[in-house]
C-alpha atoms as a PDB file:
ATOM      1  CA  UNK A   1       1.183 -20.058  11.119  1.00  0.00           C
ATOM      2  CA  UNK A   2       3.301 -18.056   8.136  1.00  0.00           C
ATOM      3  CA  UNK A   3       3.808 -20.482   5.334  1.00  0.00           C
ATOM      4  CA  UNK A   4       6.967 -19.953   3.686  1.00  0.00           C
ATOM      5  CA  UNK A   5       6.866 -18.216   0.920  1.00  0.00           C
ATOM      6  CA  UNK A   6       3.792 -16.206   1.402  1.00  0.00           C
ATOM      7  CA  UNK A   7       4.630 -13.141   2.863  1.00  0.00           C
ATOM      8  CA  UNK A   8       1.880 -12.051   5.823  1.00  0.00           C
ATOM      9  CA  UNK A   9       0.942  -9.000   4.382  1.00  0.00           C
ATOM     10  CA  UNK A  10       1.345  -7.771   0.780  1.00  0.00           C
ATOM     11  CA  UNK A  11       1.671  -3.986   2.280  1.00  0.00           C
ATOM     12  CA  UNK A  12       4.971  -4.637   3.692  1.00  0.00           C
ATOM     13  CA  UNK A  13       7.956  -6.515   3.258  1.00  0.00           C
ATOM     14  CA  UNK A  14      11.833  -6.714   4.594  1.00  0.00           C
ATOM     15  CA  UNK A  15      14.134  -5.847   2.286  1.00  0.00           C
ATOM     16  CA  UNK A  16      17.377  -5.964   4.364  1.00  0.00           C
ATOM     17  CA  UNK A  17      19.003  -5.842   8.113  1.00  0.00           C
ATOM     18  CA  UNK A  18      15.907  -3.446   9.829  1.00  0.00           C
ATOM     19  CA  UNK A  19      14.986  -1.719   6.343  1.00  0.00           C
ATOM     20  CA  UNK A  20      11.431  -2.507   5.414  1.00  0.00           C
ATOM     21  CA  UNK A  21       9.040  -1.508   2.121  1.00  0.00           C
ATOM     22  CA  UNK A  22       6.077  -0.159   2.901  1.00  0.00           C
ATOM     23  CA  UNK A  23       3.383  -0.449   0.237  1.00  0.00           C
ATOM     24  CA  UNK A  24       0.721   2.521   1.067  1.00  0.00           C
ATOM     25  CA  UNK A  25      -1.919   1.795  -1.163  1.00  0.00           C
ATOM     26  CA  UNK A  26      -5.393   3.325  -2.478  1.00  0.00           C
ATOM     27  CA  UNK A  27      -7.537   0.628  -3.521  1.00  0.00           C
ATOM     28  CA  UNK A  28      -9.387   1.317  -6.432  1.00  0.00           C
ATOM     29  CA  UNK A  29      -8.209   4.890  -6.908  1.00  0.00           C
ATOM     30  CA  UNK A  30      -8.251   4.961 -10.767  1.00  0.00           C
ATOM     31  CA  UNK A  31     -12.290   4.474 -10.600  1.00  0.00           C
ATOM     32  CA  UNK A  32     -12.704   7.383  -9.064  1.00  0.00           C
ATOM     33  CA  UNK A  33      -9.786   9.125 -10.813  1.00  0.00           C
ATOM     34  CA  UNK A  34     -11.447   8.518 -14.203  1.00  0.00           C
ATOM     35  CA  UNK A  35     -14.972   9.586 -12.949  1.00  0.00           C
ATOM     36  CA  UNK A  36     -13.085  13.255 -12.036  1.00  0.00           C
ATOM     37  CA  UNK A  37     -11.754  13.662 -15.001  1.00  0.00           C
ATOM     38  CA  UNK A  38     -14.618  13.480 -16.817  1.00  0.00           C
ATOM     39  CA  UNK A  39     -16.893  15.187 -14.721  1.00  0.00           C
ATOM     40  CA  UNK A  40     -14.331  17.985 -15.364  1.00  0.00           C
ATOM     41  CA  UNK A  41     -15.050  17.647 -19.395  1.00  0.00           C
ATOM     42  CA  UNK A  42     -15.174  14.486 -22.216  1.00  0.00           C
ATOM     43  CA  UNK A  43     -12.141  12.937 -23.050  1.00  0.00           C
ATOM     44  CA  UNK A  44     -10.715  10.093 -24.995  1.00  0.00           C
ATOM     45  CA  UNK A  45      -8.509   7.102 -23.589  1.00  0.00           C
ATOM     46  CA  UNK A  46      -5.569   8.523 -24.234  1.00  0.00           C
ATOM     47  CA  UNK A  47      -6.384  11.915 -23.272  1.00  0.00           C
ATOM     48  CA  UNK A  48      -7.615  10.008 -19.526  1.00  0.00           C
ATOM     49  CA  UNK A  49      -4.255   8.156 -19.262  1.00  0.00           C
ATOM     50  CA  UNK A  50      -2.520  10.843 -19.833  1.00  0.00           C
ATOM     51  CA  UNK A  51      -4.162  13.017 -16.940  1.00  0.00           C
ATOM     52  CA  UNK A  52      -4.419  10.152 -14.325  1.00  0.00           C
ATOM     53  CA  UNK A  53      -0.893  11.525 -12.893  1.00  0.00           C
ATOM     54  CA  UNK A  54      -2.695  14.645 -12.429  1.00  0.00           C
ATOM     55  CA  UNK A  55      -4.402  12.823  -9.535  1.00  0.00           C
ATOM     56  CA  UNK A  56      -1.570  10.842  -8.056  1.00  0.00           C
ATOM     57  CA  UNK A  57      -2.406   8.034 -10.267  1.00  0.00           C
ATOM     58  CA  UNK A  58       1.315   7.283 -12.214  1.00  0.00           C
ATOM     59  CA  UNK A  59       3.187   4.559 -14.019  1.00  0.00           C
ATOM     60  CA  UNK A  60       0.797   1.847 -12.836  1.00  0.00           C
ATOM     61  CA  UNK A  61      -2.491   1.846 -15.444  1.00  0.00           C
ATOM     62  CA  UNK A  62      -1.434   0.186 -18.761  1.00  0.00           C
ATOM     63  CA  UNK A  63      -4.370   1.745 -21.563  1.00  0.00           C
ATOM     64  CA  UNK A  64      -5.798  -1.955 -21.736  1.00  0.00           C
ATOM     65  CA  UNK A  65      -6.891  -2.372 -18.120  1.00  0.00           C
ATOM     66  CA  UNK A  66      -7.645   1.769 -18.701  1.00  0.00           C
ATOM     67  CA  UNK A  67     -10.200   0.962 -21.557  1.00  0.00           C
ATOM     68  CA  UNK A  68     -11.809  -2.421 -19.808  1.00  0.00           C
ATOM     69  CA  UNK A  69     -12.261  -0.238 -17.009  1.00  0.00           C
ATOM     70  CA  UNK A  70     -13.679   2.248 -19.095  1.00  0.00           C
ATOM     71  CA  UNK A  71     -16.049  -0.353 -20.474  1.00  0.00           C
ATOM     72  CA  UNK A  72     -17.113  -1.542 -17.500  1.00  0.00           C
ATOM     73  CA  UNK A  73     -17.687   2.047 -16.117  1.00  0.00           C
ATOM     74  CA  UNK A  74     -20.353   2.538 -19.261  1.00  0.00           C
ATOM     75  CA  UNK A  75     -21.785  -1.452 -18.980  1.00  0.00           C
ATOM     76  CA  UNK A  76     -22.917   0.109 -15.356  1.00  0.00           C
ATOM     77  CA  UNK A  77     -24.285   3.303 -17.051  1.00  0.00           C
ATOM     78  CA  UNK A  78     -21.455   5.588 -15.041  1.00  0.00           C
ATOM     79  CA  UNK A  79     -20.183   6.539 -18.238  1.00  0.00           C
ATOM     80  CA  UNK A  80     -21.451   6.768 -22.193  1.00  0.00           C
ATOM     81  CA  UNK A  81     -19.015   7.226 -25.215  1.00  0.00           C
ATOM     82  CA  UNK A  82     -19.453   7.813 -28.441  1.00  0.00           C
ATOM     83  CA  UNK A  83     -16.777   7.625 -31.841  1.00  0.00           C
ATOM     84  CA  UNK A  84     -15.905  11.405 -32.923  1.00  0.00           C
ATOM     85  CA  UNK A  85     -13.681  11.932 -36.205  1.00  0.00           C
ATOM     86  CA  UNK A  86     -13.292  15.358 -35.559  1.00  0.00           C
ATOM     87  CA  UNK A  87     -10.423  15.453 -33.571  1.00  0.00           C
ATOM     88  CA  UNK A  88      -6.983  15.019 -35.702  1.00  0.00           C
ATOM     89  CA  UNK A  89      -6.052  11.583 -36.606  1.00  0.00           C
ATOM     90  CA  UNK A  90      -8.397   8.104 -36.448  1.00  0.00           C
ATOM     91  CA  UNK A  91     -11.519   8.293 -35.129  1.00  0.00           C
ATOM     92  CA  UNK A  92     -11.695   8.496 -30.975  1.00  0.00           C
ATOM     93  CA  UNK A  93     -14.026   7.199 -28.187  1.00  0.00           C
ATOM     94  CA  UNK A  94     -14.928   9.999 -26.237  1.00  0.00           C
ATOM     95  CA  UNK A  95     -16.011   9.428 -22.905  1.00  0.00           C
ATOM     96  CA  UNK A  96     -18.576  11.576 -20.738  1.00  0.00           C
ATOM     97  CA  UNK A  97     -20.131  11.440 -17.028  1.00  0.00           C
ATOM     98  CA  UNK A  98     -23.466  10.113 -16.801  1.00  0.00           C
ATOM     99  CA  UNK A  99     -25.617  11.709 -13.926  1.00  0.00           C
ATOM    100  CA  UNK A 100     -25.313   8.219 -12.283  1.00  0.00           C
ATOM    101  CA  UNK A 101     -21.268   8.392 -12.633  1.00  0.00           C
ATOM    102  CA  UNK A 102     -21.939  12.128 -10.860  1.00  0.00           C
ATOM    103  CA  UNK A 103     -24.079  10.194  -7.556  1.00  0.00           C
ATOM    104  CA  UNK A 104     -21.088   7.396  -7.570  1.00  0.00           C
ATOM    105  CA  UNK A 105     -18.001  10.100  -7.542  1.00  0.00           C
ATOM    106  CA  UNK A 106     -19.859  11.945  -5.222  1.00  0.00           C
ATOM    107  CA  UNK A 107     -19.955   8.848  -3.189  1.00  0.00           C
ATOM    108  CA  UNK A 108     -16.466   7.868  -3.697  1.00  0.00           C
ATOM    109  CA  UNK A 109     -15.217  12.021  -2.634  1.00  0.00           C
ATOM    110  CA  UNK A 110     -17.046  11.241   0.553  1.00  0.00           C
ATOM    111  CA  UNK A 111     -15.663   7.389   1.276  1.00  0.00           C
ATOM    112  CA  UNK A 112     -11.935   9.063   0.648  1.00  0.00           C
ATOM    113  CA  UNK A 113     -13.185  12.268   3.202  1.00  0.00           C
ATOM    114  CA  UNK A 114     -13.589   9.646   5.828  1.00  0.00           C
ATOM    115  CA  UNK A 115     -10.204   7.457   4.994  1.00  0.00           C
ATOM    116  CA  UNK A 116      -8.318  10.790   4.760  1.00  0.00           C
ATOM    117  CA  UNK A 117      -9.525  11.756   8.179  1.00  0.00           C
ATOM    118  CA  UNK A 118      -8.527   7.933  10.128  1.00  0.00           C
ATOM    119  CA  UNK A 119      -5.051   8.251   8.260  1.00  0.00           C
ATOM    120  CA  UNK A 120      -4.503  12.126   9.970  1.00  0.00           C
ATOM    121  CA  UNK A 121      -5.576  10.772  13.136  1.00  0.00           C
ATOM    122  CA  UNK A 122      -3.521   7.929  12.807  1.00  0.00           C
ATOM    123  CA  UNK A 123      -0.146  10.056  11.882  1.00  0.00           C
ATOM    124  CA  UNK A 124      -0.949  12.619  14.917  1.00  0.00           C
ATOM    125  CA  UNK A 125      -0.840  10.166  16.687  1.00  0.00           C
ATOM    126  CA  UNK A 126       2.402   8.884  15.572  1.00  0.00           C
ATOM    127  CA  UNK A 127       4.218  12.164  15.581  1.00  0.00           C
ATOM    128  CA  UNK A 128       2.826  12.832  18.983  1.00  0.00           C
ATOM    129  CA  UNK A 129       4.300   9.239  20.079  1.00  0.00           C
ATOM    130  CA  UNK A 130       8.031  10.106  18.618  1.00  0.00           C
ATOM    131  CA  UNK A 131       7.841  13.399  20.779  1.00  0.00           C
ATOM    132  CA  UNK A 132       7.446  10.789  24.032  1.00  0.00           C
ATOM    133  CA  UNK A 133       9.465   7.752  23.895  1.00  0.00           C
ATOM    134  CA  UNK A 134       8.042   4.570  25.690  1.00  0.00           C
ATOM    135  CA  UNK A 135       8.315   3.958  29.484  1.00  0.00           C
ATOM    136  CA  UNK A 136      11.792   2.244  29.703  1.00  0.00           C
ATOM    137  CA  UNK A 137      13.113   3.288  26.489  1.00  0.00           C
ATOM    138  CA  UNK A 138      16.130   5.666  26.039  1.00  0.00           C
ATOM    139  CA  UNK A 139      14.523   6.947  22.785  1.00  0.00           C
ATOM    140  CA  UNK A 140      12.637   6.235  19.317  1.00  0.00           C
ATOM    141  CA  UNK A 141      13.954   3.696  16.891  1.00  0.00           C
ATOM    142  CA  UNK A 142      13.091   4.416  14.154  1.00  0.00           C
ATOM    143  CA  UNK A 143      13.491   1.558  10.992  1.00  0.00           C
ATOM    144  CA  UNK A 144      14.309   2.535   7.828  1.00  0.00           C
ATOM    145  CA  UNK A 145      10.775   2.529   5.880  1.00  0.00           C
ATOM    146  CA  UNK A 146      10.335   3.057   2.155  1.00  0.00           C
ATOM    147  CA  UNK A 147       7.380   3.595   0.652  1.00  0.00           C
ATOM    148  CA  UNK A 148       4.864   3.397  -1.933  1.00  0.00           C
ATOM    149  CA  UNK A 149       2.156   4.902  -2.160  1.00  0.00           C
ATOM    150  CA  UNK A 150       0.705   4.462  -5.509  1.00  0.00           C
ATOM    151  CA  UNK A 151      -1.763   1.403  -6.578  1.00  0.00           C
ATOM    152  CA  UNK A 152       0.326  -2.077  -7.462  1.00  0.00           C
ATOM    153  CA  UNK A 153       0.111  -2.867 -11.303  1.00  0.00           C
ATOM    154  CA  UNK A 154      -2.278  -5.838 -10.552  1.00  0.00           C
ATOM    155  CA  UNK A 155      -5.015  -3.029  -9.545  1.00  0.00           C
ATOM    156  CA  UNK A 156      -7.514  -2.265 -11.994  1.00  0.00           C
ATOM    157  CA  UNK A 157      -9.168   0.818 -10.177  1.00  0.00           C
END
């Protein structure tokens, strides 16, 4: 039974007469994200937050979930920092990859492998069922669909 007020799934919603938002999201994505970036070299905060888009990652990671992530990511000795003065300005945490951090992204590359391959099988599938329209059908309807496929502001990583 949907309770009223609680929408039935937080990845879509109707927004008008046959138009729906679709939220496509990658759990977790910054986690891994972050780990690339530094197995690619050190970096500060700022320096990470500022890459993240690099990766698909944009407008949704505010630099205070960035650096409690960050810290949690070195309390589970995936990443160590240390304060450096010599870049310009106030002192810096830079962060680096810890051979653990390398197993974990490694491990993470290989989990998002396996989702990329179930969502190409699942859009062949649905191009190849717009090509042939249903038994009894004069053609495809199509809804209008936007969507979103970045991670929702609540997500950490």
């Amino acid at each position: 039974m949907r309770h009223r007020g609680h929408p039935r799934s937080r990845s879509r919603r109707l927004v008008g007469p046959g138009r729906w938002h679709v939220h496509a999201r990658v759990e977790r994505f910054v986690e891994p994200s972050l780990l690339l970036l530094l197995r690619e070299r050190p970096l500060h905060g700022y320096e990470l937050l500022e890459r993240l888009p690099e990766l698909g990652v944009e407008g949704r990671v505010d630099i205070g979930n960035l650096y409690r992530l960050l810290r949690g990511l070195e309390q589970e000795g995936l990443v160590t920092s240390e304060w450096s003065d010599e870049l310009p300005g106030p002192a810096k945490r830079t962060y680096e990859l810890t051979d653990e951090g390398r197993r974990v992204l490694d491990t993470w590359a290989e989990a998002l492998g396996r989702a990329q391959s179930t969502i190409a099988t699942f859009l062949e599938r649905y191009e190849a069922s717009l090509a042939t329209p249903p038994p009894g059908r004069a053609g495809s309807a199509r809804a209008s669909v936007e969507t979103d496929r970045s991670t929702g502001p609540d997500e950490k990583s």
